[in-house]
N, C-alpha and C. Protein backbone atom coordinates (compact mmCIF):
# COMPACT_ATOMS: atom_id res chain seq x y z
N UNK A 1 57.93 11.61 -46.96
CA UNK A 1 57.30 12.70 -46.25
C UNK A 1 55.78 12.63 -46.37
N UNK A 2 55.21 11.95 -47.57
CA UNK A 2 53.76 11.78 -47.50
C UNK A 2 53.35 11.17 -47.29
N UNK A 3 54.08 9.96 -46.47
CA UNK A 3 53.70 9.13 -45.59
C UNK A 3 53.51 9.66 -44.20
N UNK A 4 54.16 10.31 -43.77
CA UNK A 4 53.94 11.40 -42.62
C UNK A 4 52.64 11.72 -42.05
N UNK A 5 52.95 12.93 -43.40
CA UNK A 5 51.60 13.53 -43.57
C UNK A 5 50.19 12.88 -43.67
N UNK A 6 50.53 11.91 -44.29
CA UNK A 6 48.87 10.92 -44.50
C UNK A 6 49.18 10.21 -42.59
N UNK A 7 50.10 9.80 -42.38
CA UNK A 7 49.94 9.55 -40.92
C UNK A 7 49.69 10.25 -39.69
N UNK A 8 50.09 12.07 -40.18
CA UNK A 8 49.43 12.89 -39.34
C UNK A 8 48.06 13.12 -39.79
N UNK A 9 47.56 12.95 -40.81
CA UNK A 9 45.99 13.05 -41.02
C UNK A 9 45.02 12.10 -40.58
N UNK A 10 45.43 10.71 -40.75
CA UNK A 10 45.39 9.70 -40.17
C UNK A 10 44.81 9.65 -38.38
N UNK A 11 46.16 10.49 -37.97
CA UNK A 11 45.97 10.35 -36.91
C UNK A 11 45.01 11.80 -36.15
N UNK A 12 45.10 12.62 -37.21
CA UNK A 12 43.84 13.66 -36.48
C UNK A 12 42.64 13.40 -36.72
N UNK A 13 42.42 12.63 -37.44
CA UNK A 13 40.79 12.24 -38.21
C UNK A 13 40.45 11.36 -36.77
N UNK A 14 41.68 10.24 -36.03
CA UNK A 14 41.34 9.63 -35.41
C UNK A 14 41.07 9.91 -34.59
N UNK A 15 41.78 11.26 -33.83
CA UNK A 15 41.66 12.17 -32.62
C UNK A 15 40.45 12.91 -32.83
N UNK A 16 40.26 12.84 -33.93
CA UNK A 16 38.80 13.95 -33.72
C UNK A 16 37.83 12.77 -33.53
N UNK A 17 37.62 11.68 -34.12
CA UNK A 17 36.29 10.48 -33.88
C UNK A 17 36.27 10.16 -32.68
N UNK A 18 37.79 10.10 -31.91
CA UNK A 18 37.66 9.44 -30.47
C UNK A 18 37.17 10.60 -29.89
N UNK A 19 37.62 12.02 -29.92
CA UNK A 19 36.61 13.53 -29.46
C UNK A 19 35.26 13.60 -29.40
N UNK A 20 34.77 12.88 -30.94
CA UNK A 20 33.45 12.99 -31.04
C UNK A 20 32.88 11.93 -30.61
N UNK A 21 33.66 10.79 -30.14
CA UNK A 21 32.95 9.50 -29.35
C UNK A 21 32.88 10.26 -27.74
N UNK A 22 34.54 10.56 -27.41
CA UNK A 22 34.33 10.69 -25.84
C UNK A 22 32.93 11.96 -25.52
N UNK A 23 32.40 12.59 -26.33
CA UNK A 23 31.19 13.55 -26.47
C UNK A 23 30.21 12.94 -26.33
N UNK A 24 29.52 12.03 -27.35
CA UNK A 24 28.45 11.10 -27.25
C UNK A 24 28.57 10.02 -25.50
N UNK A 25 29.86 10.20 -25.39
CA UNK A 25 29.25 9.03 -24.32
C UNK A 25 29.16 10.05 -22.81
N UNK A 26 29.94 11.46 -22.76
CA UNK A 26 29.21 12.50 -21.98
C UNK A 26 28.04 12.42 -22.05
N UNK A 27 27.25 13.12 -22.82
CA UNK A 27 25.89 13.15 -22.82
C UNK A 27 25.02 11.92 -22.72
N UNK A 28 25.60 10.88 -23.10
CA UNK A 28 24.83 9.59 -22.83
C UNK A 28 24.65 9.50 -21.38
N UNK A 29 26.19 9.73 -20.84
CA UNK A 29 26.20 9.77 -18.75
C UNK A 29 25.47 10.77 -18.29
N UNK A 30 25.29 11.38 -19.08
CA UNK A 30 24.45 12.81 -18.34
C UNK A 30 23.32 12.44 -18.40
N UNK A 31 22.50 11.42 -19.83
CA UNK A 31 21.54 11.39 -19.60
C UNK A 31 20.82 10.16 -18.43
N UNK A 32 22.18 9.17 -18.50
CA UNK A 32 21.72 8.23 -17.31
C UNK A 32 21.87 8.50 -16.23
N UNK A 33 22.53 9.82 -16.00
CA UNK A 33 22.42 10.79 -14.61
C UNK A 33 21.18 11.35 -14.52
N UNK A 34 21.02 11.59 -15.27
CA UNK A 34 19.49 12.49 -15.57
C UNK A 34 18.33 11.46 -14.90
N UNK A 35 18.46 9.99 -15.89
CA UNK A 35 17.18 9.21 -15.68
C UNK A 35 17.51 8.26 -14.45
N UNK A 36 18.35 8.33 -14.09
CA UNK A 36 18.68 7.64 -12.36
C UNK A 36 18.31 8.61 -11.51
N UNK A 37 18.33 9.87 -11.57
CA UNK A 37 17.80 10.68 -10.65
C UNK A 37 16.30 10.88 -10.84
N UNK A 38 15.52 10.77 -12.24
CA UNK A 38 14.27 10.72 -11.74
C UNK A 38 13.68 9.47 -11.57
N UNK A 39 14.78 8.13 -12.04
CA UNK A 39 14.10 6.85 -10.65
C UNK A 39 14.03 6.84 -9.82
N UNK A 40 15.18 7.37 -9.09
CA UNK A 40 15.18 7.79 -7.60
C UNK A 40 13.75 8.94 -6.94
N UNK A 41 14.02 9.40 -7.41
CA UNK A 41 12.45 10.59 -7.42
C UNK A 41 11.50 9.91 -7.80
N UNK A 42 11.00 9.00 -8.77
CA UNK A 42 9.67 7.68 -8.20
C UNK A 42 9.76 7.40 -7.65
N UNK A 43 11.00 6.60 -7.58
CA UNK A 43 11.23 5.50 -6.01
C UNK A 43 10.53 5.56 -4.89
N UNK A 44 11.64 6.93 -4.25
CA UNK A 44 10.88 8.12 -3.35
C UNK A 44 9.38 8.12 -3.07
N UNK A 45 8.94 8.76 -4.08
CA UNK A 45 6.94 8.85 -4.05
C UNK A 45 6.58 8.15 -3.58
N UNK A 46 6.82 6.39 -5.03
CA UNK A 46 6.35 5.31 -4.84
C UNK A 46 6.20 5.08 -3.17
N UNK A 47 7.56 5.11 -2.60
CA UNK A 47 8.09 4.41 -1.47
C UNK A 47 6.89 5.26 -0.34
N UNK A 48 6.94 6.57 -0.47
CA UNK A 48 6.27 7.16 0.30
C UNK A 48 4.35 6.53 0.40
N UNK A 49 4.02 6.84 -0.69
CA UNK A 49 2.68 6.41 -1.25
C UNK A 49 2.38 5.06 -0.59
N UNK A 50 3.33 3.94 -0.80
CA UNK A 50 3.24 2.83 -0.01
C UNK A 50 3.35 2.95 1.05
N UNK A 51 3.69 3.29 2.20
CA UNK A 51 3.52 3.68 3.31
C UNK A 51 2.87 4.40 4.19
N UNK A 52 1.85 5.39 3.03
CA UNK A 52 0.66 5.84 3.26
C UNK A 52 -0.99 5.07 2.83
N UNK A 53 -0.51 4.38 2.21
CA UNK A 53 -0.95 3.23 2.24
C UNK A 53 -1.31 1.94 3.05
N UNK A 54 -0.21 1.77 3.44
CA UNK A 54 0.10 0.36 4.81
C UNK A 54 -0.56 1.26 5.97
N UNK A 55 -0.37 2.83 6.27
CA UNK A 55 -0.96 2.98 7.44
C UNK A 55 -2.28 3.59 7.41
N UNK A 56 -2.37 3.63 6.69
CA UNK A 56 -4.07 4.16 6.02
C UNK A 56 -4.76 2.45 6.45
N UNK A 57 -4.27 1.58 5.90
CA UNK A 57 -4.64 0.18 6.14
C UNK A 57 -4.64 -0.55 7.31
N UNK A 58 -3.71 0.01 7.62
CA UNK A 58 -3.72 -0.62 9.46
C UNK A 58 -4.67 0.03 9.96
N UNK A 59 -4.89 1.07 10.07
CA UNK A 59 -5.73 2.25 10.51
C UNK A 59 -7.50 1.48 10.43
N UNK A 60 -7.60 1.33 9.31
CA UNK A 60 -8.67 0.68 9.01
C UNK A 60 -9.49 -0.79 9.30
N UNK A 61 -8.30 -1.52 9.80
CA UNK A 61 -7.87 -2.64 10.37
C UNK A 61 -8.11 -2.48 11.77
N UNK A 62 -7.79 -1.64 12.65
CA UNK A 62 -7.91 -1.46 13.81
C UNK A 62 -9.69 -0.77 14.27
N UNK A 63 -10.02 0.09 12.52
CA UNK A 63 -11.61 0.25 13.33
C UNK A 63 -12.57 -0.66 12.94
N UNK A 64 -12.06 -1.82 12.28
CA UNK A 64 -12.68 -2.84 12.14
C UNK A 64 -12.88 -3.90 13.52
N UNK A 65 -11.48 -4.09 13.37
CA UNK A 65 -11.35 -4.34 15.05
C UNK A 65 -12.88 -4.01 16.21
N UNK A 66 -12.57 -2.45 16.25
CA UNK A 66 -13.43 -1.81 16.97
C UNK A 66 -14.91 -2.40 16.67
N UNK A 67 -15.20 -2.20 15.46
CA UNK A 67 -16.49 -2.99 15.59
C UNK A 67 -16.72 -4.05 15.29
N UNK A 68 -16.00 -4.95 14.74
CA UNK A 68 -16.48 -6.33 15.42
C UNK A 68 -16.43 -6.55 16.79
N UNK A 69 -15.51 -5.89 17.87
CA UNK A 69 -16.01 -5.90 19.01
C UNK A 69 -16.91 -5.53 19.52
N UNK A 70 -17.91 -4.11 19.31
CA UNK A 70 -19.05 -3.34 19.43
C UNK A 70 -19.81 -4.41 18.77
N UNK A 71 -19.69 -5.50 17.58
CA UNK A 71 -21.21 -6.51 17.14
C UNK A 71 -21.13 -7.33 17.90
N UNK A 72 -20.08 -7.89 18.12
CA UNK A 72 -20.07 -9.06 19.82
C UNK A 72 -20.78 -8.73 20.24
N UNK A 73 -20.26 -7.17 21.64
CA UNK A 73 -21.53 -6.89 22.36
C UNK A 73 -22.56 -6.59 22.50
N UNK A 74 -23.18 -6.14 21.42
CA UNK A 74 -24.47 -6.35 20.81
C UNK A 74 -25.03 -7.11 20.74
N UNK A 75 -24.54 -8.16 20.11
CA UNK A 75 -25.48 -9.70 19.89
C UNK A 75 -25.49 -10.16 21.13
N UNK A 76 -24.17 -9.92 21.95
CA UNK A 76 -24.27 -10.53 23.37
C UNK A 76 -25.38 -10.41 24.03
N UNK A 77 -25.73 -9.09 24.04
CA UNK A 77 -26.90 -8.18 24.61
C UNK A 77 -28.11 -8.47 24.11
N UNK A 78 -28.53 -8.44 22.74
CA UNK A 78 -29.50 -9.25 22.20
C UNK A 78 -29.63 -10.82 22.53
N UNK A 79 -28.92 -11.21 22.68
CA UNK A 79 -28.97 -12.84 22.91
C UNK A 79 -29.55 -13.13 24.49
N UNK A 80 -28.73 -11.86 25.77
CA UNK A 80 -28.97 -11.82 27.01
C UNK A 80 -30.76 -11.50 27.14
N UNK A 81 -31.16 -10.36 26.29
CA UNK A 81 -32.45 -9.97 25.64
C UNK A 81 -33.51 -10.95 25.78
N UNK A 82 -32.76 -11.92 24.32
CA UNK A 82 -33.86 -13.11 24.09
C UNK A 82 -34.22 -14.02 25.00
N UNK A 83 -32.79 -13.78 26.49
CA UNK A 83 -33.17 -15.10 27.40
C UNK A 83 -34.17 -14.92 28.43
N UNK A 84 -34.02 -13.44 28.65
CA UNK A 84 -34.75 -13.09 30.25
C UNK A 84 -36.51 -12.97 29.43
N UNK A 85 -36.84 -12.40 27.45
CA UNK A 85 -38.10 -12.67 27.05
C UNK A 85 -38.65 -13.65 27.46
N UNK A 86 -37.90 -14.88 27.09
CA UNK A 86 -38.18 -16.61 26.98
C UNK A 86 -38.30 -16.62 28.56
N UNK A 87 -37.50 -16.13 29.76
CA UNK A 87 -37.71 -16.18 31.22
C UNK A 87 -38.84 -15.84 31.69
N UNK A 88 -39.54 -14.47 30.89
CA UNK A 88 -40.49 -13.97 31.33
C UNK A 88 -41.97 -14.69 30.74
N UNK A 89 -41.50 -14.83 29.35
CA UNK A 89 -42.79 -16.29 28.80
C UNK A 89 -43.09 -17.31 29.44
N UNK A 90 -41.69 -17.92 30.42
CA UNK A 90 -42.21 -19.15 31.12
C UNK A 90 -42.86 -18.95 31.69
N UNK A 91 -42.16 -17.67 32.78
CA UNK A 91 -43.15 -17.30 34.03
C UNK A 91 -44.41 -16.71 33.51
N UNK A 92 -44.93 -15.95 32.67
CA UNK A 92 -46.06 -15.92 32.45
C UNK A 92 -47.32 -17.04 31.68
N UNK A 93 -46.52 -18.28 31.11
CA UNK A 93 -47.08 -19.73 30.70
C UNK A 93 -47.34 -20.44 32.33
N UNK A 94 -46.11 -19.66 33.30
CA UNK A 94 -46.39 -20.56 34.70
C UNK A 94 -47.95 -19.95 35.39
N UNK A 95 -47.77 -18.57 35.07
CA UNK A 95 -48.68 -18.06 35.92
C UNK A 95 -50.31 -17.98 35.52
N UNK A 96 -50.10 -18.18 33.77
CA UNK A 96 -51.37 -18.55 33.55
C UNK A 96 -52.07 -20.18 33.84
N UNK A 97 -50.89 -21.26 33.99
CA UNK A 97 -51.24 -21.95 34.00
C UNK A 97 -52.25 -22.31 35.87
N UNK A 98 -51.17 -21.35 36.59
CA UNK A 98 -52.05 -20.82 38.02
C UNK A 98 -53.44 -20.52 38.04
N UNK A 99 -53.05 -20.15 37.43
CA UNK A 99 -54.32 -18.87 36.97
C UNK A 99 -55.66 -19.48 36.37
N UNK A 100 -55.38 -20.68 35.89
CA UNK A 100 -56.21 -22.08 35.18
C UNK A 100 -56.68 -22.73 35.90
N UNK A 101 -55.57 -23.11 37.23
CA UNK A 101 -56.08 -24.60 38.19
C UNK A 101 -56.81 -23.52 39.04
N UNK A 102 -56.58 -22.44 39.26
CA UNK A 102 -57.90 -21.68 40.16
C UNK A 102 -58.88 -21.61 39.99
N UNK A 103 -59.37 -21.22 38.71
CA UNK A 103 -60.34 -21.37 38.49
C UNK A 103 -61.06 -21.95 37.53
């Protein structure tokens, strides 16, 4: 009979450790419930943040765009500038040189 008994003690000591295991590993899931939901909630941000990002960047990309096209036509214009100066130097190197054989 006290073999029994040491086998029903036996076996509640065991029922209570596997109790107090299946406990620890609740709260362990709860807590990797816990910390998977606030990866997910970086994630999220992160994910967002990057994408305010990329279009913040494109954005910036496109008014770059804009003015390197506006310095093109600028220099274009300056360059058109420098030709009709140099046009008007000839003709005035032509007209002094007129202006020489006359008199």
């Amino acid at each position: 009979m006290e073999d029994a008994v040491d086998k029903v003690e036996r076996l509640q000591e065991s029922i209570t450790l596997g109790k107090s295991k299946l406990d620890d590993l609740k709260e362990k899931e709860e807590g990797a419930y816990e910390r998977e939901d606030e990866s997910d909630k970086k994630s999220s941000f992160l994910a967002q943040e990057v994408h305010e990002k990329v279009s913040t960047a494109e954005e910036k990309e496109r008014e770059v765009a804009n003015l390197e096209r506006y310095k093109e036509e600028i220099n274009a214009e300056i360059n058109d500038v420098k030709c009709r100066i140099n046009e008007v130097h000839s003709e005035m190197e032509k007209l002094q040189d007129c202006m020489d054989d006359l008199y």
